[in-house]
C-alpha atoms as a PDB file:
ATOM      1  CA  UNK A   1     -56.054 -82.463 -26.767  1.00  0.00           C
ATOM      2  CA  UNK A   2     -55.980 -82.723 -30.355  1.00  0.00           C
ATOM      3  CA  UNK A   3     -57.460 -80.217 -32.461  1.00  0.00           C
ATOM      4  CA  UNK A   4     -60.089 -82.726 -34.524  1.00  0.00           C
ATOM      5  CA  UNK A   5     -61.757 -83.274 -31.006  1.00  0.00           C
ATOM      6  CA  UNK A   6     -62.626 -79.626 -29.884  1.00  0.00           C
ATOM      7  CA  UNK A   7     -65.324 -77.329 -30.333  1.00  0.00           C
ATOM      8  CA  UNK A   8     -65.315 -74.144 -32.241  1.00  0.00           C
ATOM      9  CA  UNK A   9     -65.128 -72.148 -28.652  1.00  0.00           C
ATOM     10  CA  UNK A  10     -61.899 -74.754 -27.622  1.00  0.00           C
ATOM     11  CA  UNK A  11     -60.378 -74.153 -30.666  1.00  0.00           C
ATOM     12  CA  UNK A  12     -60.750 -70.244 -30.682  1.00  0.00           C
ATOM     13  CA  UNK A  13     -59.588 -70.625 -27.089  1.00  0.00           C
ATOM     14  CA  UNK A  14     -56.554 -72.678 -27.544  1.00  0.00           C
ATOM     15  CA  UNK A  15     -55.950 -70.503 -30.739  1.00  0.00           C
ATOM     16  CA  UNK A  16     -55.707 -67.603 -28.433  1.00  0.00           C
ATOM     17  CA  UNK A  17     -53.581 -69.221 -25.639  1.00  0.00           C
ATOM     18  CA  UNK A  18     -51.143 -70.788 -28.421  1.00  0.00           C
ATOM     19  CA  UNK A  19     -50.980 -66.594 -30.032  1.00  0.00           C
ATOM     20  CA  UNK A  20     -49.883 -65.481 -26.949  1.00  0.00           C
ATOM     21  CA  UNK A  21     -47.345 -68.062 -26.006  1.00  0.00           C
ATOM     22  CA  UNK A  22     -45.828 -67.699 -29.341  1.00  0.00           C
ATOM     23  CA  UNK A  23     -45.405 -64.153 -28.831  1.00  0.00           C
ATOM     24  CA  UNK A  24     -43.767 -64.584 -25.611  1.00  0.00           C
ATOM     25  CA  UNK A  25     -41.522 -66.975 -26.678  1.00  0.00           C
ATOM     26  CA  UNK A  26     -40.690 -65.577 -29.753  1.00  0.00           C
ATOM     27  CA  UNK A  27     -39.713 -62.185 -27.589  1.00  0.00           C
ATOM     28  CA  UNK A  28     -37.807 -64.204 -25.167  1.00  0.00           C
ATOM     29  CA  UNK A  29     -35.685 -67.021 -27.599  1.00  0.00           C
ATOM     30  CA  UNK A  30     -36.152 -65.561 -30.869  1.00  0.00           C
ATOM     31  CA  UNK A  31     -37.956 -66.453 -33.902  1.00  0.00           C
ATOM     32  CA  UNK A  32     -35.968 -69.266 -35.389  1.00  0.00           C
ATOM     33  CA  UNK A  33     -35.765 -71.024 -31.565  1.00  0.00           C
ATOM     34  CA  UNK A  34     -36.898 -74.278 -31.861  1.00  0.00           C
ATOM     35  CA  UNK A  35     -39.754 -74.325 -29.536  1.00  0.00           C
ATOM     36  CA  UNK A  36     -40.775 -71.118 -31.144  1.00  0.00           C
ATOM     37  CA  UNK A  37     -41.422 -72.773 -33.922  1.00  0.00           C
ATOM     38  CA  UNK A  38     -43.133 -75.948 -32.594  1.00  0.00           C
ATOM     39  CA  UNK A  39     -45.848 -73.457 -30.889  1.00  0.00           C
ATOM     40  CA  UNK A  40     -46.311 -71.713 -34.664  1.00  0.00           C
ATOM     41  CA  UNK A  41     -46.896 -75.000 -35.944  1.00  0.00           C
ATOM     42  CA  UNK A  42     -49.205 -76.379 -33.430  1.00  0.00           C
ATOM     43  CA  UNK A  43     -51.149 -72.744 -33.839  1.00  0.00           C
ATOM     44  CA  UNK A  44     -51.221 -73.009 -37.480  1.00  0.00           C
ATOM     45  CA  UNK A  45     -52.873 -76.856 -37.243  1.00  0.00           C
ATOM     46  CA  UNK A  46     -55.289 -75.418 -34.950  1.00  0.00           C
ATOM     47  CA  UNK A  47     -55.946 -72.179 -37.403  1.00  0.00           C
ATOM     48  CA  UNK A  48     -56.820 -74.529 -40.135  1.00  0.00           C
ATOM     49  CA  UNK A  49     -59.019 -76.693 -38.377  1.00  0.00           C
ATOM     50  CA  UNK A  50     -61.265 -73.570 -36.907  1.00  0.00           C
ATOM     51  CA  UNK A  51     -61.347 -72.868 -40.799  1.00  0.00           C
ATOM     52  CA  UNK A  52     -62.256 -75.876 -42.000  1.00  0.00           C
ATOM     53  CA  UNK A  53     -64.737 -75.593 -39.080  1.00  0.00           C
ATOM     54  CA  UNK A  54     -66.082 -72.379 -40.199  1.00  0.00           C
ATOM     55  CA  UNK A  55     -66.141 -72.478 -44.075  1.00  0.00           C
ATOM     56  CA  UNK A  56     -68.159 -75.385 -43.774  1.00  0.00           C
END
C-alpha cells in the first residue's frame, strides 16, 4: 500500500514495522546493503507523509 492512501494509525503502524525491519537488516547485512537501504527509504517516505499528516 502506498503511503498517500493510509491513515494516521497505518502509517504509525507501518512506520513501526518498517523501524524494526531496518534494524534487523541493518544488524544482519550491514548498513550500506542494498536492501538496507531500500527499507530506510521506504521508512523515510512514510516519516514524511505522517508529518505532513500531522503538521497540518
Amino acid at each position: 500500500m502506498k503511503a498517500n492512501e493510509l491513515s494516521n494509525q497505518e502509517l504509525l503502524y507501518t512506520i513501526e514495522k518498517l523501524r524494526v525491519e531496518l534494524i534487523l537488516i541493518g544488524i544482519s547485512n550491514g548498513l550500506t546493503h542494498k536492501k538496507t537501504i531500500e527499507i530506510s527509504k521506504q521508512l523515510d517516505t512514510y516519516i514524511a507523509k505522517y508529518l505532513s499528516l500531522i503538521n497540518y
